[in-house]
C-alpha atoms as a PDB file:
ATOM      1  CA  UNK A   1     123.153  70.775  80.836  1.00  0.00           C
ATOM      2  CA  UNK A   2     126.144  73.510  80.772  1.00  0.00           C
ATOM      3  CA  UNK A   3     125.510  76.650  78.557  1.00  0.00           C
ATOM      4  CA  UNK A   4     127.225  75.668  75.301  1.00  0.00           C
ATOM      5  CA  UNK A   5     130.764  77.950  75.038  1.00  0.00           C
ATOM      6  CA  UNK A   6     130.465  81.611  73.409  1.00  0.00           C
ATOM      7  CA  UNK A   7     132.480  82.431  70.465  1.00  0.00           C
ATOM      8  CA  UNK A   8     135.680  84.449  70.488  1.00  0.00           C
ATOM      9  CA  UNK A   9     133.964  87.876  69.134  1.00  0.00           C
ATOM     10  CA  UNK A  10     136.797  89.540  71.045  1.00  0.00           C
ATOM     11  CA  UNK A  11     138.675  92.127  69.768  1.00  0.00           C
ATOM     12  CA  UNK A  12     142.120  90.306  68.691  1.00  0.00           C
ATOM     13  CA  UNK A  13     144.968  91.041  70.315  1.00  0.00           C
ATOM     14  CA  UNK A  14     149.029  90.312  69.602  1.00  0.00           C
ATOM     15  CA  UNK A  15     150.749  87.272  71.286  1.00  0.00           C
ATOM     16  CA  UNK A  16     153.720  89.193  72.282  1.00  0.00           C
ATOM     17  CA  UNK A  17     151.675  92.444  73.164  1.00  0.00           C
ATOM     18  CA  UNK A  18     148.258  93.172  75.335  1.00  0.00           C
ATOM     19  CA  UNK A  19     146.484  96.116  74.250  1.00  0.00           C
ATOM     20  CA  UNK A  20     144.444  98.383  75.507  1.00  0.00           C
ATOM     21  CA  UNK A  21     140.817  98.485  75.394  1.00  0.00           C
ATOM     22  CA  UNK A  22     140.646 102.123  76.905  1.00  0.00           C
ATOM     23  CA  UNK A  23     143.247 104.115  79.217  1.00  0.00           C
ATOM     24  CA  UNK A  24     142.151 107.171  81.140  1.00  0.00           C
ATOM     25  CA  UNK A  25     144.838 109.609  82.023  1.00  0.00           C
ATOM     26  CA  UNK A  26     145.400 112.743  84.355  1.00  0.00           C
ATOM     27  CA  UNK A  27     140.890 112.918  84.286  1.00  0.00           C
ATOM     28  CA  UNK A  28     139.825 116.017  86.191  1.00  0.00           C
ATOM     29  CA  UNK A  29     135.551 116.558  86.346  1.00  0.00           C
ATOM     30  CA  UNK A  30     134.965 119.806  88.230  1.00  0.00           C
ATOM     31  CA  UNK A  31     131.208 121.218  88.537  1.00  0.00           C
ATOM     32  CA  UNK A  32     130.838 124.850  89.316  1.00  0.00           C
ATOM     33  CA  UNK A  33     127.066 124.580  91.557  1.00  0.00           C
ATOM     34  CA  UNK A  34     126.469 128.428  92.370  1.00  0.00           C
ATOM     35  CA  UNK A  35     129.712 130.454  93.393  1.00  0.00           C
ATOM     36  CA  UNK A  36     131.515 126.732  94.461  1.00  0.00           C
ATOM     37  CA  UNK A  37     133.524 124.407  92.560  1.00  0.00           C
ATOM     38  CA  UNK A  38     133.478 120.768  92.929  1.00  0.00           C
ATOM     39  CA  UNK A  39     136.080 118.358  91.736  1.00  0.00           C
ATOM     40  CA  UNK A  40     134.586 114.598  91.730  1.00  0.00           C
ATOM     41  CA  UNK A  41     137.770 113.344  89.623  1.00  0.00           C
ATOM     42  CA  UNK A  42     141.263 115.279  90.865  1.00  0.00           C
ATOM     43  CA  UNK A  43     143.419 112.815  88.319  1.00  0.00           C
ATOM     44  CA  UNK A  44     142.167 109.467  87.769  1.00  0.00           C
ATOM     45  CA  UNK A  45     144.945 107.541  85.820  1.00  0.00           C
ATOM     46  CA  UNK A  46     144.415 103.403  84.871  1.00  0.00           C
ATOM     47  CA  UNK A  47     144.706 101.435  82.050  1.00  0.00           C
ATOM     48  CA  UNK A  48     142.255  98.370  81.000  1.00  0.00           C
ATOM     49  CA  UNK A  49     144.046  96.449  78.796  1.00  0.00           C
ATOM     50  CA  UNK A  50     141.829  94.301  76.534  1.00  0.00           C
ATOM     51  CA  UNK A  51     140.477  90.927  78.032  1.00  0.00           C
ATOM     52  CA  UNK A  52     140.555  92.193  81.432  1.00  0.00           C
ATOM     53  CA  UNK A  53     137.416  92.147  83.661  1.00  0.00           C
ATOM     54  CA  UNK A  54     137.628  95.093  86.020  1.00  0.00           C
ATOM     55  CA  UNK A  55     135.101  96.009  89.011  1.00  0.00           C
ATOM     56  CA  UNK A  56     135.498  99.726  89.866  1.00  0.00           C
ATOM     57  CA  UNK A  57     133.826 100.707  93.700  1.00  0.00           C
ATOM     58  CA  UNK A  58     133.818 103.214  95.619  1.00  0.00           C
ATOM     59  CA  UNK A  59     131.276 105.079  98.332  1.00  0.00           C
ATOM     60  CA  UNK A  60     129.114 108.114  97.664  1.00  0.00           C
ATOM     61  CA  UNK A  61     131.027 110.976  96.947  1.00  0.00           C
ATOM     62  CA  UNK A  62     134.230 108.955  95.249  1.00  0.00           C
ATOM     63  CA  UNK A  63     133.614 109.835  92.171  1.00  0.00           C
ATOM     64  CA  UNK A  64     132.496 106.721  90.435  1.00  0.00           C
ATOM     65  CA  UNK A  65     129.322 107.934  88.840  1.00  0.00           C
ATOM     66  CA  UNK A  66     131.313 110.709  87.407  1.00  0.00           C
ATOM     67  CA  UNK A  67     133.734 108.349  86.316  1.00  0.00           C
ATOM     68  CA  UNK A  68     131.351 105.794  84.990  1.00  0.00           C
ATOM     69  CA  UNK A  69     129.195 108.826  82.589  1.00  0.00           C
ATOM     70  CA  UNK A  70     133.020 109.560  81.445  1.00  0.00           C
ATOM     71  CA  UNK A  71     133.741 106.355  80.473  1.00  0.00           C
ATOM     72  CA  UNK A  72     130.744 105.844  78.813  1.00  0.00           C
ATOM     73  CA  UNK A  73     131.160 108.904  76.668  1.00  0.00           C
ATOM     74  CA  UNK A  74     127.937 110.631  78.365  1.00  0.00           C
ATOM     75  CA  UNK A  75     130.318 113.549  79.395  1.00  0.00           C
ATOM     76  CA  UNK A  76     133.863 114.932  78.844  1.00  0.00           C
ATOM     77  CA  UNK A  77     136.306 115.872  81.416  1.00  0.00           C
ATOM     78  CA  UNK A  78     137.672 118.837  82.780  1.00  0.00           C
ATOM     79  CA  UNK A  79     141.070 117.960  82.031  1.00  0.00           C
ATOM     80  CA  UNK A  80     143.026 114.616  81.010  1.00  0.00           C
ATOM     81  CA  UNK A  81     142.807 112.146  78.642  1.00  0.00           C
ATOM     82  CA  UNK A  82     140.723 108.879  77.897  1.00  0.00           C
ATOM     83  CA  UNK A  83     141.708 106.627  75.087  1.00  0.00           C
ATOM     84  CA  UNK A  84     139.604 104.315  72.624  1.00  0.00           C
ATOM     85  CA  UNK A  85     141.771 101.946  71.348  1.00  0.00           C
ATOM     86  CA  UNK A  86     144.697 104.854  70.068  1.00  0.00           C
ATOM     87  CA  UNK A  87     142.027 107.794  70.067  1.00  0.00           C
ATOM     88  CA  UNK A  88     141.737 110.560  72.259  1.00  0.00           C
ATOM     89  CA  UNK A  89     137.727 111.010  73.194  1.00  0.00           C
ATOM     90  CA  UNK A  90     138.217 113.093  75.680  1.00  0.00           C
ATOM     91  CA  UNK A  91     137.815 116.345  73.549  1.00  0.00           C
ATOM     92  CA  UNK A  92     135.402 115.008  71.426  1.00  0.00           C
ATOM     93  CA  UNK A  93     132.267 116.987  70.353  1.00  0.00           C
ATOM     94  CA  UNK A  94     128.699 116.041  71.252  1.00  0.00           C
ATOM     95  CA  UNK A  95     127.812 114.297  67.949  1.00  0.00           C
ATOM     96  CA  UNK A  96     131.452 112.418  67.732  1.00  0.00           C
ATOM     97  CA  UNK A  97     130.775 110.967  71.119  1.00  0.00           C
ATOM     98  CA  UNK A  98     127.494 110.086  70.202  1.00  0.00           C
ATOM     99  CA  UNK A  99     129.027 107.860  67.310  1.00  0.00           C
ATOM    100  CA  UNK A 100     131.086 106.422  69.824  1.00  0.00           C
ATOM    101  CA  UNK A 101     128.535 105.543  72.265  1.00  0.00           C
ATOM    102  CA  UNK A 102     126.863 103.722  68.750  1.00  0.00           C
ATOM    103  CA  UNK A 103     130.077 101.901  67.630  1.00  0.00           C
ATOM    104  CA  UNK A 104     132.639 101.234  69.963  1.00  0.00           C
ATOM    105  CA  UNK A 105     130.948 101.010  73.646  1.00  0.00           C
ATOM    106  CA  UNK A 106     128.074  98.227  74.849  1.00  0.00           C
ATOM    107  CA  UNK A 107     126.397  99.560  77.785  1.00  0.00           C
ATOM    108  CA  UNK A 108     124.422  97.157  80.373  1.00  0.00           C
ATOM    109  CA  UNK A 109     122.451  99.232  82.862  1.00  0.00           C
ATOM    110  CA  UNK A 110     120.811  98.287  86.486  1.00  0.00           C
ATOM    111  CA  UNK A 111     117.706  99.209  84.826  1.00  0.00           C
ATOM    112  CA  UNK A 112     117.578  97.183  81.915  1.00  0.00           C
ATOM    113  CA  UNK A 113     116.489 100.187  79.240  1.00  0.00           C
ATOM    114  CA  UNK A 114     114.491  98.161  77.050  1.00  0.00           C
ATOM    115  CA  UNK A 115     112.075  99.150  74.653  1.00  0.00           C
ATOM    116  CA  UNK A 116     108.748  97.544  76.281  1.00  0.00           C
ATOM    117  CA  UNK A 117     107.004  97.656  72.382  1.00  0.00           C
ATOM    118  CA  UNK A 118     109.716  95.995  71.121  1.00  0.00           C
ATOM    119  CA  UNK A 119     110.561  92.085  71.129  1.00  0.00           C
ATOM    120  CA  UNK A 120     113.545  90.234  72.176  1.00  0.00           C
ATOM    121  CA  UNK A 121     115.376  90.339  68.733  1.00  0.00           C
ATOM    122  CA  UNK A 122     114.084  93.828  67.946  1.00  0.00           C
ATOM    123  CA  UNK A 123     115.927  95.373  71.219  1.00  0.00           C
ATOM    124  CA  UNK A 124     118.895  93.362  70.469  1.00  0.00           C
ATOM    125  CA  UNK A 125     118.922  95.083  67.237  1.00  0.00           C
ATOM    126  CA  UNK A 126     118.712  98.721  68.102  1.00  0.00           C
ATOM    127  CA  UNK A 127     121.985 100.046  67.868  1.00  0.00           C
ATOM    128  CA  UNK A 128     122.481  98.434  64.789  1.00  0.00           C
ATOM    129  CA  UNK A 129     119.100 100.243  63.032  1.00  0.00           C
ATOM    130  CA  UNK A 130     120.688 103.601  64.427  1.00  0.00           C
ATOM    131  CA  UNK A 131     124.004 102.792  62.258  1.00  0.00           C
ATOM    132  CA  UNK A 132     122.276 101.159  59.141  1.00  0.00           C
ATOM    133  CA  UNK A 133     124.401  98.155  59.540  1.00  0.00           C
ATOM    134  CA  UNK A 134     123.906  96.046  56.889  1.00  0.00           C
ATOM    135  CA  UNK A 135     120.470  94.379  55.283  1.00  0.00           C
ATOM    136  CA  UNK A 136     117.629  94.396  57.508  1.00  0.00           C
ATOM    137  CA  UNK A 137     118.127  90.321  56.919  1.00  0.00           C
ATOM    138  CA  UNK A 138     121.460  90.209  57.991  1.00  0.00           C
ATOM    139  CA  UNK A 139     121.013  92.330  61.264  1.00  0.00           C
ATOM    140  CA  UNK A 140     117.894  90.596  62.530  1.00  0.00           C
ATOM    141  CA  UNK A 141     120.278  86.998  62.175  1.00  0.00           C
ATOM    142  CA  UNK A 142     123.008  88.195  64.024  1.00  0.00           C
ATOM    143  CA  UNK A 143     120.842  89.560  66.947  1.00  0.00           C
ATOM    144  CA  UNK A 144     118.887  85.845  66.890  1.00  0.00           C
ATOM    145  CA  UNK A 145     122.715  84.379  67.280  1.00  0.00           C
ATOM    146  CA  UNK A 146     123.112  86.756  70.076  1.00  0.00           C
ATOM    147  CA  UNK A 147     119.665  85.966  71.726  1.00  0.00           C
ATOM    148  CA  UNK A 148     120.719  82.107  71.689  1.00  0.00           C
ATOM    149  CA  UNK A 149     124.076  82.637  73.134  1.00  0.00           C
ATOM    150  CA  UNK A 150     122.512  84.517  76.278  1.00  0.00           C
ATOM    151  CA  UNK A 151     120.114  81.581  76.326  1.00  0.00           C
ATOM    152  CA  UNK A 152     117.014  83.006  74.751  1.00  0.00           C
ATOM    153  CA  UNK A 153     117.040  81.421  71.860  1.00  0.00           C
ATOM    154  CA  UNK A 154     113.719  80.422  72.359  1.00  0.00           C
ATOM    155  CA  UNK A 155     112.132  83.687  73.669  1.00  0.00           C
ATOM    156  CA  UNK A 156     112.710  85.979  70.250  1.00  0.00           C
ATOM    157  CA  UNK A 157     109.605  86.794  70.026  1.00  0.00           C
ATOM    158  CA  UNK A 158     108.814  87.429  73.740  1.00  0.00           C
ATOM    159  CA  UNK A 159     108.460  91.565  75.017  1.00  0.00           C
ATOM    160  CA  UNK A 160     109.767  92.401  78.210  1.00  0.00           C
ATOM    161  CA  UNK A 161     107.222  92.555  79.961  1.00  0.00           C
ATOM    162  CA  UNK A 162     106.814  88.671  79.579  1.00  0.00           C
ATOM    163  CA  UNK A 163     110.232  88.287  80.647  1.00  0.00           C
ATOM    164  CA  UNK A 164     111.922  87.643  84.155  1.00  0.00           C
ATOM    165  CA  UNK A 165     114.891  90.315  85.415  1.00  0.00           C
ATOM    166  CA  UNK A 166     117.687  88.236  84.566  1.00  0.00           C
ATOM    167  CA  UNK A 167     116.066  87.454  80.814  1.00  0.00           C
ATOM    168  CA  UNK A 168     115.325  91.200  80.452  1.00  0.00           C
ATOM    169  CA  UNK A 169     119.605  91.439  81.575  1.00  0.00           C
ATOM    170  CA  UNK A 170     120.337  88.858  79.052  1.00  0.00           C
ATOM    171  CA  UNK A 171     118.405  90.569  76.268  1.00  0.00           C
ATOM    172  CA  UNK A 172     120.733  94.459  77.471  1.00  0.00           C
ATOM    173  CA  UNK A 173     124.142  92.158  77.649  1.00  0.00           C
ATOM    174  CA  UNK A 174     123.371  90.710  74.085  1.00  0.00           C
ATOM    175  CA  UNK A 175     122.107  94.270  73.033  1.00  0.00           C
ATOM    176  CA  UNK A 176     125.870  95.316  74.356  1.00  0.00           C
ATOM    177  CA  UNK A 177     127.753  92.983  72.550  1.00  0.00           C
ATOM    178  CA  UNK A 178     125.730  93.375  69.066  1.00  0.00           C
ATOM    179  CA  UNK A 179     128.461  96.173  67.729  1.00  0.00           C
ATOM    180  CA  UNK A 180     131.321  94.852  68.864  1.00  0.00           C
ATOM    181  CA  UNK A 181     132.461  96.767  71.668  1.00  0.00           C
ATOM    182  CA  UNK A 182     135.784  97.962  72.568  1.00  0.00           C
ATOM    183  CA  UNK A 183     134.444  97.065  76.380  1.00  0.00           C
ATOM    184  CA  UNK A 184     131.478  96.071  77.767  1.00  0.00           C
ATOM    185  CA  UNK A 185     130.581  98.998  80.559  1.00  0.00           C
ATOM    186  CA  UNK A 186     128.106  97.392  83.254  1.00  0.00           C
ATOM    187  CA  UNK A 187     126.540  99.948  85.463  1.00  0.00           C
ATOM    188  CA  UNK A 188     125.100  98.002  88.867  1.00  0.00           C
ATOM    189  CA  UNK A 189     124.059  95.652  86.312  1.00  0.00           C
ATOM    190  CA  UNK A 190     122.819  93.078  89.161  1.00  0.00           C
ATOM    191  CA  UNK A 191     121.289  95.815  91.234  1.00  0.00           C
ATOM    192  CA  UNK A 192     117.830  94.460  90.697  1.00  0.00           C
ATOM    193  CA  UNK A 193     118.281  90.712  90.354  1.00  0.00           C
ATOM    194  CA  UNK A 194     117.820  88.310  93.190  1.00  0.00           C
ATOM    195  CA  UNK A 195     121.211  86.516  94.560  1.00  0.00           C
ATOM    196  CA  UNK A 196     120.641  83.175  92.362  1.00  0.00           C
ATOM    197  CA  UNK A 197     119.901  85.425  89.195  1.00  0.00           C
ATOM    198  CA  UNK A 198     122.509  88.001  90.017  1.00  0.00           C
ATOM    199  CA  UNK A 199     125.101  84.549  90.087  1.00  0.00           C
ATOM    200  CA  UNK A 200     123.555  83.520  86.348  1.00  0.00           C
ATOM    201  CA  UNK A 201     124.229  87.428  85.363  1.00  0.00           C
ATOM    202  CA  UNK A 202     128.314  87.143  86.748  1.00  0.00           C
ATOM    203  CA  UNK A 203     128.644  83.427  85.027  1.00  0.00           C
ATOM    204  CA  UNK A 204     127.316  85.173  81.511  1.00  0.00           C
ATOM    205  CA  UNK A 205     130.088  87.463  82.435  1.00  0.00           C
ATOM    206  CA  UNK A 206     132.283  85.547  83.206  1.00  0.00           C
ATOM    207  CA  UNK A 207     131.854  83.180  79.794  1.00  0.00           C
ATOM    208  CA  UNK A 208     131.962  86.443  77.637  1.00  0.00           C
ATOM    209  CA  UNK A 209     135.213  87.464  79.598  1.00  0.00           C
ATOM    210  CA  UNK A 210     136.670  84.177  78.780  1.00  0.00           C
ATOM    211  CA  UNK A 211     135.822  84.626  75.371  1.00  0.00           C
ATOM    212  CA  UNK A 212     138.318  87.560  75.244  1.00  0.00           C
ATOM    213  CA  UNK A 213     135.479  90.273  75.663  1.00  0.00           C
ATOM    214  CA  UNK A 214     136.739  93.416  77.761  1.00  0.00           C
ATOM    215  CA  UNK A 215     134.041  94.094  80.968  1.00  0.00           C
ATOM    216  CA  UNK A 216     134.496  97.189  83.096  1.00  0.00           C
ATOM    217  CA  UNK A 217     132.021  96.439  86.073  1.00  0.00           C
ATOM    218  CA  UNK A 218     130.862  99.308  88.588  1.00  0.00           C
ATOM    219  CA  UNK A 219     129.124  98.050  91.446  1.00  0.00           C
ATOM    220  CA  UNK A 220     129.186  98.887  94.916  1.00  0.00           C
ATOM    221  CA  UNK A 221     128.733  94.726  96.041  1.00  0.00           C
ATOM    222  CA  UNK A 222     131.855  93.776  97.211  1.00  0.00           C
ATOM    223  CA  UNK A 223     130.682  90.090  96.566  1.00  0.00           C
ATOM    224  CA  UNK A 224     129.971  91.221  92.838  1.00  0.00           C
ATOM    225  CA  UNK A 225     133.257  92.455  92.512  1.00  0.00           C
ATOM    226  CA  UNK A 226     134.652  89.549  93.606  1.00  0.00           C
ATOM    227  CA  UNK A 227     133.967  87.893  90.096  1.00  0.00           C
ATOM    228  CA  UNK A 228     136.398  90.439  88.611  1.00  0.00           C
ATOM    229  CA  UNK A 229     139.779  89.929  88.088  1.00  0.00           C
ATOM    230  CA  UNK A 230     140.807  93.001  88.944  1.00  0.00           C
ATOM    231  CA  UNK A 231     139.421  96.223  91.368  1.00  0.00           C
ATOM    232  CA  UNK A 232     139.977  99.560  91.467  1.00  0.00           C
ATOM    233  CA  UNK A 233     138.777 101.850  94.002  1.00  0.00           C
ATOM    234  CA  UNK A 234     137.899 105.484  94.114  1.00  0.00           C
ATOM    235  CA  UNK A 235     137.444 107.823  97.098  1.00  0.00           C
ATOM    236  CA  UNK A 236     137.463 111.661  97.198  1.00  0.00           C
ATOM    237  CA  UNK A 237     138.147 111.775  93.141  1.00  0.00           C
ATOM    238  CA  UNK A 238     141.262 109.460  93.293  1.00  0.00           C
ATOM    239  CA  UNK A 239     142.367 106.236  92.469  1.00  0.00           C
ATOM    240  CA  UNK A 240     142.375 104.505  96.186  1.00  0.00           C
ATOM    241  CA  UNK A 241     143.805 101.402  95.388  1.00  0.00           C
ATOM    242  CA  UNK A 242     144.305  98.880  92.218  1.00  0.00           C
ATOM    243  CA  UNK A 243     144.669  95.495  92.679  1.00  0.00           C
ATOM    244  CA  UNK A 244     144.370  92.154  91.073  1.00  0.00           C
ATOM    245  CA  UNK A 245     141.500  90.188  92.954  1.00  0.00           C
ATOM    246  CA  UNK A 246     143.710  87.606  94.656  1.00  0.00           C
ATOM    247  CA  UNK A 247     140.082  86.132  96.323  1.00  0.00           C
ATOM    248  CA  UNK A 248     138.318  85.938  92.788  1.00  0.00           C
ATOM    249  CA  UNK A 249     134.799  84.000  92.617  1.00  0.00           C
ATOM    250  CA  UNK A 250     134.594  82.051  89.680  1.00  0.00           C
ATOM    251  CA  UNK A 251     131.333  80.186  88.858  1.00  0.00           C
ATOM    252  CA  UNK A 252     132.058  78.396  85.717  1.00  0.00           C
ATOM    253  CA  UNK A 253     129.611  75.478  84.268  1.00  0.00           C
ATOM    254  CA  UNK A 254     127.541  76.207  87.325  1.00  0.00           C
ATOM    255  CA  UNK A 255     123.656  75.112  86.813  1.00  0.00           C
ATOM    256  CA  UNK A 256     120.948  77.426  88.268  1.00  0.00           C
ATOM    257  CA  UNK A 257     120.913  74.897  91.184  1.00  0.00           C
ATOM    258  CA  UNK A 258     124.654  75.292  91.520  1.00  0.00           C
ATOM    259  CA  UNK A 259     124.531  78.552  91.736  1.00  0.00           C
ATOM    260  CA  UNK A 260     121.449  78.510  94.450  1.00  0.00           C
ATOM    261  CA  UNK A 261     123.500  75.998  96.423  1.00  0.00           C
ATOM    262  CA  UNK A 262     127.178  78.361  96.202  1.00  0.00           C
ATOM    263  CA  UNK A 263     124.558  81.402  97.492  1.00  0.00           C
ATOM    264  CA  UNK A 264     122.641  79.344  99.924  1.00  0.00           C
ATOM    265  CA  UNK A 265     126.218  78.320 101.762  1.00  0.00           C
ATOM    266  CA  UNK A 266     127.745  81.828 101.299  1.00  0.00           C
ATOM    267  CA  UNK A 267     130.383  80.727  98.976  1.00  0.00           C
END
């Protein structure tokens, strides 16, 4: 049986206008290492307008780690600007974009980052104990929603240790989505999953994308990217290239055996 369809949790957005989810402008990241400056972003400019589903690549030395800890609000440029919705975080102080990484960003690492003392639904509902969201009732029942829609409905109170990869990604993508995101920011997030599971990973992906959720992907699989709608790559600081994915995958409705078979034959 097909995964039941996600909710529309998306931000909303006009019928006559697209927003943006975040736009980076004129970024600059230069690291002084002993007497020698080096610039890993000379003037990235894009905009990721919400509802898009963007793969950013690049090789070592492009710039897209740099990148990725800006967008994630783990640093601040040299110069430039990077827009939230209408705000400018890119001159933000240490404790503002710490309240940003809490509110307005999911993040959904290669690593999983989960708290190995902590269940299922207890993970899930991190951020929101940081921000005192609501009764401690009506937290724990909308991270149980969000366990179920990621298919784990039925492993709440399972630790992570008793979990496979692609459940322990589940439980970080339904972590990501429990405040609402302006974007979902995935960092290798199928680094460590076989090819079948790394397929199940993209088609939660692809469901939440559908669903109006914003995903900025950074991966360095050019058959992961391929899910995307969109890819932008970096080399030497810069903005390579930017292109819609004319050759996109898409593995909608697929079962697990689907998904085997589509990897099996190289699709």
């Amino acid at each position: 049986m097909s995964s039941p369809p996600l909710p529309n949790t998306g931000s909303p957005t006009s019928s006559s206008e697209v927003k943006c989810a975040c736009r980076v402008v004129g970024l600059t990241k230069e690291y002084v290492l002993k007497s020698e400056t080096v610039r890993a972003l000379r003037g990235v400019s894009f905009d990721v307008p919400q509802g898009d589903y963007v793969a950013i690549m690049g090789p070592s030395g492009s710039g897209k780690s740099t990148l990725l800890n800006l967008l994630g609000c783990l640093d601040r440029p040299t110069h430039g600007n990077f827009f939230l919705g209408d705000d400018d975080v890119a001159k933000m102080s240490d404790d503002d974009l710490s309240e940003i990484r809490a509110t307005r960003l999911g993040m959904v690492f290669q690593s999983y980052n989960l708290i190995q003392q902590l269940t299922v639904v207890e993970n899930i509902e991190v951020p929101l104990t940081y921000q005192r969201f609501g009764s401690s009732g009506s937290r724990r029942q909308r991270c149980r929603e969000l366990a179920a829609l990621v298919g784990l409905g039925d492993r709440l109170g399972h630790r992570p240790m008793q979990l496979s990869g692609g459940q322990q990604q589940r439980v970080a993508i339904a972590r990501s989505l429990v405040n609402d995101p302006y974007f979902i920011l995935a960092d290798e997030a199928t680094g460590n999953l076989d090819s079948v599971t790394t397929e199940e990973i993209l088609q939660l992906f692809e469901r939440l994308n559908d669903q109006g959720r914003t995903i900025i992907m950074v991966t360095h699989e050019d058959d992961v990217a391929q899910h995307a709608k969109r890819v932008i790559r970096l080399r030497d600081g810069l903005v390579q290239s930017d292109e819609i994915n004319t050759d996109r995958i898409i593995c909608k409705g697929k079962k697990p055996s689907e998904l085997a078979e589509m990897v099996s034959d190289g699709e």
